[in-house]
C-alpha atoms as a PDB file:
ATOM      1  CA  UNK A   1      10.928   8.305  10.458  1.00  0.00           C
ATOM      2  CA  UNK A   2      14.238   8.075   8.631  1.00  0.00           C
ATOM      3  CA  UNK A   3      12.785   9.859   5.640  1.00  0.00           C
ATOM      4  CA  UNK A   4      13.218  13.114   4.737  1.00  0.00           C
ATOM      5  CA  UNK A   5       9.457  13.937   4.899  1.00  0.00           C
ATOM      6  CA  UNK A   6       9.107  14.444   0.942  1.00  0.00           C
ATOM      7  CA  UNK A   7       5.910  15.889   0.282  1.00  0.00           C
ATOM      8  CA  UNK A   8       4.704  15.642  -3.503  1.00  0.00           C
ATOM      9  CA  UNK A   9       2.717  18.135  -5.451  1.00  0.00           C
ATOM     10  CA  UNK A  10      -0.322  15.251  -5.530  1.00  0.00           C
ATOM     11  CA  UNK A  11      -1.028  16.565  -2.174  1.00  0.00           C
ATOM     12  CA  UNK A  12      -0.768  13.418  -0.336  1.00  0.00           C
ATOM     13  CA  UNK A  13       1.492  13.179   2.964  1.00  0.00           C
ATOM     14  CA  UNK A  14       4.500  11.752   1.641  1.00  0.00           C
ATOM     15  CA  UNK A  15       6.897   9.044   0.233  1.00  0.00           C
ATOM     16  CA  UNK A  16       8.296   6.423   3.074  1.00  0.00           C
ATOM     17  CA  UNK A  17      10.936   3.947   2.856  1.00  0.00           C
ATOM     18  CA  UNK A  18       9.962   0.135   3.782  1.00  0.00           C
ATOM     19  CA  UNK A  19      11.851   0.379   7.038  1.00  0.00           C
ATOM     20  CA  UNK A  20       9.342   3.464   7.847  1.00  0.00           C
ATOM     21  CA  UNK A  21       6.220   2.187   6.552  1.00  0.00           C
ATOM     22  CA  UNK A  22       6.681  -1.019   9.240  1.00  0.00           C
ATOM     23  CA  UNK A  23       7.654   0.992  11.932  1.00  0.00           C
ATOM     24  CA  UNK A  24       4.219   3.235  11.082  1.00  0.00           C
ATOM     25  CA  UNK A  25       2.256  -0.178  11.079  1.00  0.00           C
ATOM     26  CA  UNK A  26       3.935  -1.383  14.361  1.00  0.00           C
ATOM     27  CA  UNK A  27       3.344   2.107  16.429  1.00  0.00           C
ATOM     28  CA  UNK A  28       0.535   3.411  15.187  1.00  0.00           C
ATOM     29  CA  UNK A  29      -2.640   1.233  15.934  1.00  0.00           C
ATOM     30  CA  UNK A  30      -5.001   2.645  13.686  1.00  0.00           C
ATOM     31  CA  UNK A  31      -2.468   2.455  10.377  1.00  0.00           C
ATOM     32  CA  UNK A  32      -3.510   0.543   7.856  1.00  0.00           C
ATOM     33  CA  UNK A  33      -1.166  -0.992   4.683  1.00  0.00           C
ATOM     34  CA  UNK A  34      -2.959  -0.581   1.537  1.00  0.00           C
ATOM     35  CA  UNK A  35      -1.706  -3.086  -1.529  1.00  0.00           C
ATOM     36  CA  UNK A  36      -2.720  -1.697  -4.538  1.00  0.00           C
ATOM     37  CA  UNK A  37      -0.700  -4.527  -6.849  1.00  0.00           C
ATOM     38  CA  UNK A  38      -3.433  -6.713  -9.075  1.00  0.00           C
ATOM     39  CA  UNK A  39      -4.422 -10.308  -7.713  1.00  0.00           C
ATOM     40  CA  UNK A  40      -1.763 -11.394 -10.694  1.00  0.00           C
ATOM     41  CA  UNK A  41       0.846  -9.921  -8.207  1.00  0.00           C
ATOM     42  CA  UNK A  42      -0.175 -11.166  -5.241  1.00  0.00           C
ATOM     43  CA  UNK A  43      -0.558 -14.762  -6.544  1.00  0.00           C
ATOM     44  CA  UNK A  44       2.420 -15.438  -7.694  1.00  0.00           C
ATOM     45  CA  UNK A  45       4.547 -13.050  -5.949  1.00  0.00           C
ATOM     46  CA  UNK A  46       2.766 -12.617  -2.169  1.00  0.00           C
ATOM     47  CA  UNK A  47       1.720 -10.362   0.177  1.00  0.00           C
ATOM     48  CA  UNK A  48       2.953  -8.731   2.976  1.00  0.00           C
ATOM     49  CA  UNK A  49       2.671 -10.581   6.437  1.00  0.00           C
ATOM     50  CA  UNK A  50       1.903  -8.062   9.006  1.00  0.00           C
ATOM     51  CA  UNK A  51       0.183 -10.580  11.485  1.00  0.00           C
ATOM     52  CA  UNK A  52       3.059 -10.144  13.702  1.00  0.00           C
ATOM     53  CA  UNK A  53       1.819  -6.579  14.232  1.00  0.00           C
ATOM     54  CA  UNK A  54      -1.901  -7.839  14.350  1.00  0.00           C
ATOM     55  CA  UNK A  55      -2.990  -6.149  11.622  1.00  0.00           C
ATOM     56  CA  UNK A  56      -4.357  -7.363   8.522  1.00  0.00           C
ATOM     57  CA  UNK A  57      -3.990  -5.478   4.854  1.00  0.00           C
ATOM     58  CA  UNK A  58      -6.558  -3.952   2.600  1.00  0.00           C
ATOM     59  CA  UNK A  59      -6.323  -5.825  -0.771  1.00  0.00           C
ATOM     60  CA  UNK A  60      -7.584  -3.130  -3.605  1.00  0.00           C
ATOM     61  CA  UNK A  61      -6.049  -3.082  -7.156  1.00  0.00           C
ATOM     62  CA  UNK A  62      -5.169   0.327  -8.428  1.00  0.00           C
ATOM     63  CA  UNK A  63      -5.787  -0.584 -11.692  1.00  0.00           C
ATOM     64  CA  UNK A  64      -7.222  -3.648 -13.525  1.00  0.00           C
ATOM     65  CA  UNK A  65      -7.086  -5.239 -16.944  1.00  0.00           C
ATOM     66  CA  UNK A  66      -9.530  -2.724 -18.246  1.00  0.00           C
ATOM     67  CA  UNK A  67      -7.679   0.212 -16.780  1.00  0.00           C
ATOM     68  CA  UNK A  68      -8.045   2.455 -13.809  1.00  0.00           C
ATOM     69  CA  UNK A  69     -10.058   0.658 -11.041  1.00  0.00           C
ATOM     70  CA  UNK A  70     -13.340   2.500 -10.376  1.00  0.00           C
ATOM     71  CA  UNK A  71     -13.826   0.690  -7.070  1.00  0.00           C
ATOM     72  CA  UNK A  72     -10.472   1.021  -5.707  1.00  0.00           C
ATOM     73  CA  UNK A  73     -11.624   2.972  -2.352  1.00  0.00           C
ATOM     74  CA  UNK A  74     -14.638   0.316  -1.837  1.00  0.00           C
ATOM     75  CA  UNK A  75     -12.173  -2.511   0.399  1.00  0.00           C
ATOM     76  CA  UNK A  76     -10.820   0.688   2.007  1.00  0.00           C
ATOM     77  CA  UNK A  77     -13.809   2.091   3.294  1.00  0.00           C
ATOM     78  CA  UNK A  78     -15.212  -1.547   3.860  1.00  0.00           C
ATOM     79  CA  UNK A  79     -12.390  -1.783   6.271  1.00  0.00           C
ATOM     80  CA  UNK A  80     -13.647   1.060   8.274  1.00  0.00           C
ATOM     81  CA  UNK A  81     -11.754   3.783   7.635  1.00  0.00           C
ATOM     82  CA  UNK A  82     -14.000   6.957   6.884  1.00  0.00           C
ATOM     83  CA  UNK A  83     -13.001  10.732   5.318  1.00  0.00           C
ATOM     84  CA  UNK A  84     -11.772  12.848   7.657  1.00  0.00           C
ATOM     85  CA  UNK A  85     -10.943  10.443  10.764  1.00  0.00           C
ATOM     86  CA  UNK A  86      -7.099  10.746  10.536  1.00  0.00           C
ATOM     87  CA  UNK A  87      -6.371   7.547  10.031  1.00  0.00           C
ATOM     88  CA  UNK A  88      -2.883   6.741   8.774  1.00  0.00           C
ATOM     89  CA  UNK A  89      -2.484   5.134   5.006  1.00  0.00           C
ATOM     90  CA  UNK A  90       0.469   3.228   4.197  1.00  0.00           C
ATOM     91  CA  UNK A  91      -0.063   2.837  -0.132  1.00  0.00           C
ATOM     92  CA  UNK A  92       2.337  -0.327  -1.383  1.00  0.00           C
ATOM     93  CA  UNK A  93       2.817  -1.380  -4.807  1.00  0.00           C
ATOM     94  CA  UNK A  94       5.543  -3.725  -6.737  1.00  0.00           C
ATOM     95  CA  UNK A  95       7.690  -0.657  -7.490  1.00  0.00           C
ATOM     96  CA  UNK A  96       6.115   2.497  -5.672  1.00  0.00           C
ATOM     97  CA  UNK A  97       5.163   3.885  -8.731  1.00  0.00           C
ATOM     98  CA  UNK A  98       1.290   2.723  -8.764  1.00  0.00           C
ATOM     99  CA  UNK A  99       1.049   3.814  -4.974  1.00  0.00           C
ATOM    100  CA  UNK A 100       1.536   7.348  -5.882  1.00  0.00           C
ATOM    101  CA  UNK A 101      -1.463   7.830  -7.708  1.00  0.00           C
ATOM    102  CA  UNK A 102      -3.585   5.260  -5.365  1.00  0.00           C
ATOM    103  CA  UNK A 103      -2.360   8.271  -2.218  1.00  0.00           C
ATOM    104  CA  UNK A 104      -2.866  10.840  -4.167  1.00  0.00           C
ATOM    105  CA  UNK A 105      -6.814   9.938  -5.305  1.00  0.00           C
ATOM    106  CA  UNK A 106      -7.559   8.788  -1.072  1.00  0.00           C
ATOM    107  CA  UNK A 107      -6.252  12.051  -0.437  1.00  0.00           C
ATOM    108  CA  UNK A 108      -8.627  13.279  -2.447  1.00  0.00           C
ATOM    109  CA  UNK A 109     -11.514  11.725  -1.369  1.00  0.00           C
ATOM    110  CA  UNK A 110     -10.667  13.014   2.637  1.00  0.00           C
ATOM    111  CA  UNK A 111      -8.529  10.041   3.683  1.00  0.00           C
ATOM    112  CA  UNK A 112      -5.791  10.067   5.231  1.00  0.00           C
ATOM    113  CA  UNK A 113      -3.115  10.720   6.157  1.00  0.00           C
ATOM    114  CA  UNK A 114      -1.680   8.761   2.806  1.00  0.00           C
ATOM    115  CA  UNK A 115       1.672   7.790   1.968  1.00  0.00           C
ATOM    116  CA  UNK A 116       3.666   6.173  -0.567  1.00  0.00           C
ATOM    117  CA  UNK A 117       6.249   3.311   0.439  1.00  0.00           C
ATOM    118  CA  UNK A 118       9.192   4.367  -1.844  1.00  0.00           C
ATOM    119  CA  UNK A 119      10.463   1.158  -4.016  1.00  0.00           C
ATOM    120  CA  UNK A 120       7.378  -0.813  -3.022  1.00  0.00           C
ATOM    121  CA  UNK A 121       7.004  -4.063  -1.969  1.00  0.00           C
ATOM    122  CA  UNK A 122       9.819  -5.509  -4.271  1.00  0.00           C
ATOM    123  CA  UNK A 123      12.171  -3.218  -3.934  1.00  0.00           C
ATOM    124  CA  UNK A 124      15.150  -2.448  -6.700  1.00  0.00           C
ATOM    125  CA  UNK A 125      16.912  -4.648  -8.585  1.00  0.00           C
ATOM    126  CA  UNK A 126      20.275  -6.328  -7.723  1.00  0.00           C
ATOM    127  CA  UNK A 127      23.028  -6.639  -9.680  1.00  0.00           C
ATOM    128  CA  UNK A 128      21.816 -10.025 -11.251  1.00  0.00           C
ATOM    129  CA  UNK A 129      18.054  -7.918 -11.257  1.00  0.00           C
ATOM    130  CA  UNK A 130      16.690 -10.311  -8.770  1.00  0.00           C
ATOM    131  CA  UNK A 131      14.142  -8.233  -6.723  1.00  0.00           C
ATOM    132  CA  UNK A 132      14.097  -8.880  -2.759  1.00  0.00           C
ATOM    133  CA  UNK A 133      10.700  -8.292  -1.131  1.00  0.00           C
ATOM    134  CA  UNK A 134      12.388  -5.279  -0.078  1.00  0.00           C
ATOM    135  CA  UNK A 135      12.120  -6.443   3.516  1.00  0.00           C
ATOM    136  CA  UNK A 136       9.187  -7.529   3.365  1.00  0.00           C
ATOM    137  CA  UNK A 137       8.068 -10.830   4.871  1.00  0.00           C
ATOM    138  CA  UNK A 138       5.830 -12.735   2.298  1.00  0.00           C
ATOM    139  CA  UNK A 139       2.641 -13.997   3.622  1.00  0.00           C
ATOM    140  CA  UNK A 140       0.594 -16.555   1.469  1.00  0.00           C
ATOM    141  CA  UNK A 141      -2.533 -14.802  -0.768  1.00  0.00           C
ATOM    142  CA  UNK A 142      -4.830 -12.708   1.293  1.00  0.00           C
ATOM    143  CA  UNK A 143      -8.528 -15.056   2.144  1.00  0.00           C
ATOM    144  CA  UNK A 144     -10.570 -12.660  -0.243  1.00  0.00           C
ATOM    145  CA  UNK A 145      -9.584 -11.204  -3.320  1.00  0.00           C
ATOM    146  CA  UNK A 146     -10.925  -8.601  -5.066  1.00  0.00           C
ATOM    147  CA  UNK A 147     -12.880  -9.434  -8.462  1.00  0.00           C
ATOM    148  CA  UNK A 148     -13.519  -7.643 -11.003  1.00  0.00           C
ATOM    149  CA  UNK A 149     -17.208  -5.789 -10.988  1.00  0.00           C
END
């Protein structure tokens, strides 16, 4: 990775750049991109397409319009990734703020390897504070999306 490999005091592997984060997805079969952004987000901004790398995301909200998301880990471990098997978590938010704490708490509960994509899936703001996908190629919504319990 280009990255210095920054490792945070939440205990979780690390922040990543967008350029890192793909190149995790692309070499590392087992990865798995995590968007923790609210359905809002995803409707009317999109969601990564990472088809090209056959892969598809895990769609969990970090936090919902009644606060912290109880159920955020549910899609995760629905998508077959258990404590303690190694498996590589790449967190993505708008900004990469969200995605900290969403790293941090699968950390927590043994999953893992987690890290943060730094500027998330929007990336900064230009000049004219237009935001640019950061790279990222927009897909259409995901088929399922979460709902609230």
């Amino acid at each position: 990775m280009s990255t210095p490999d920054i490792r945070p005091a939440d205990g979780f592997a690390g922040h990543i750049t967008p350029q890192d984060a793909w190149e995790i997805l692309a070499t590392d079969e087992r990865a798995v991109l995590v968007d923790v952004r609210t359905e809002g987000e995803w409707r009317t901004i999109g969601v990564a397409d990472v088809s090209s790398l056959d892969k598809e995301t895990v769609y969990t909200p970090w936090v919902t319009q009644l606060g912290p998301n109880p159920h955020f880990l549910d899609p995760i471990l629905e998508a077959g990734v258990t404590p303690g098997d190694g498996r590589t978590l790449v967190f993505l938010c708008r900004s990469g703020n969200r995605s900290i704490g969403a790293a941090a708490a699968a950390t927590a509960a043994g999953l893992g390897p987690a890290y943060n994509v730094l500027e998330g899936f929007e990336g900064d703001a230009d000049a004219l504070g237009v935001r640019n996908q950061n790279g990222w190629r927009v897909a259409g919504l995901p088929s399922t999306t979460w709902t609230s319990a």
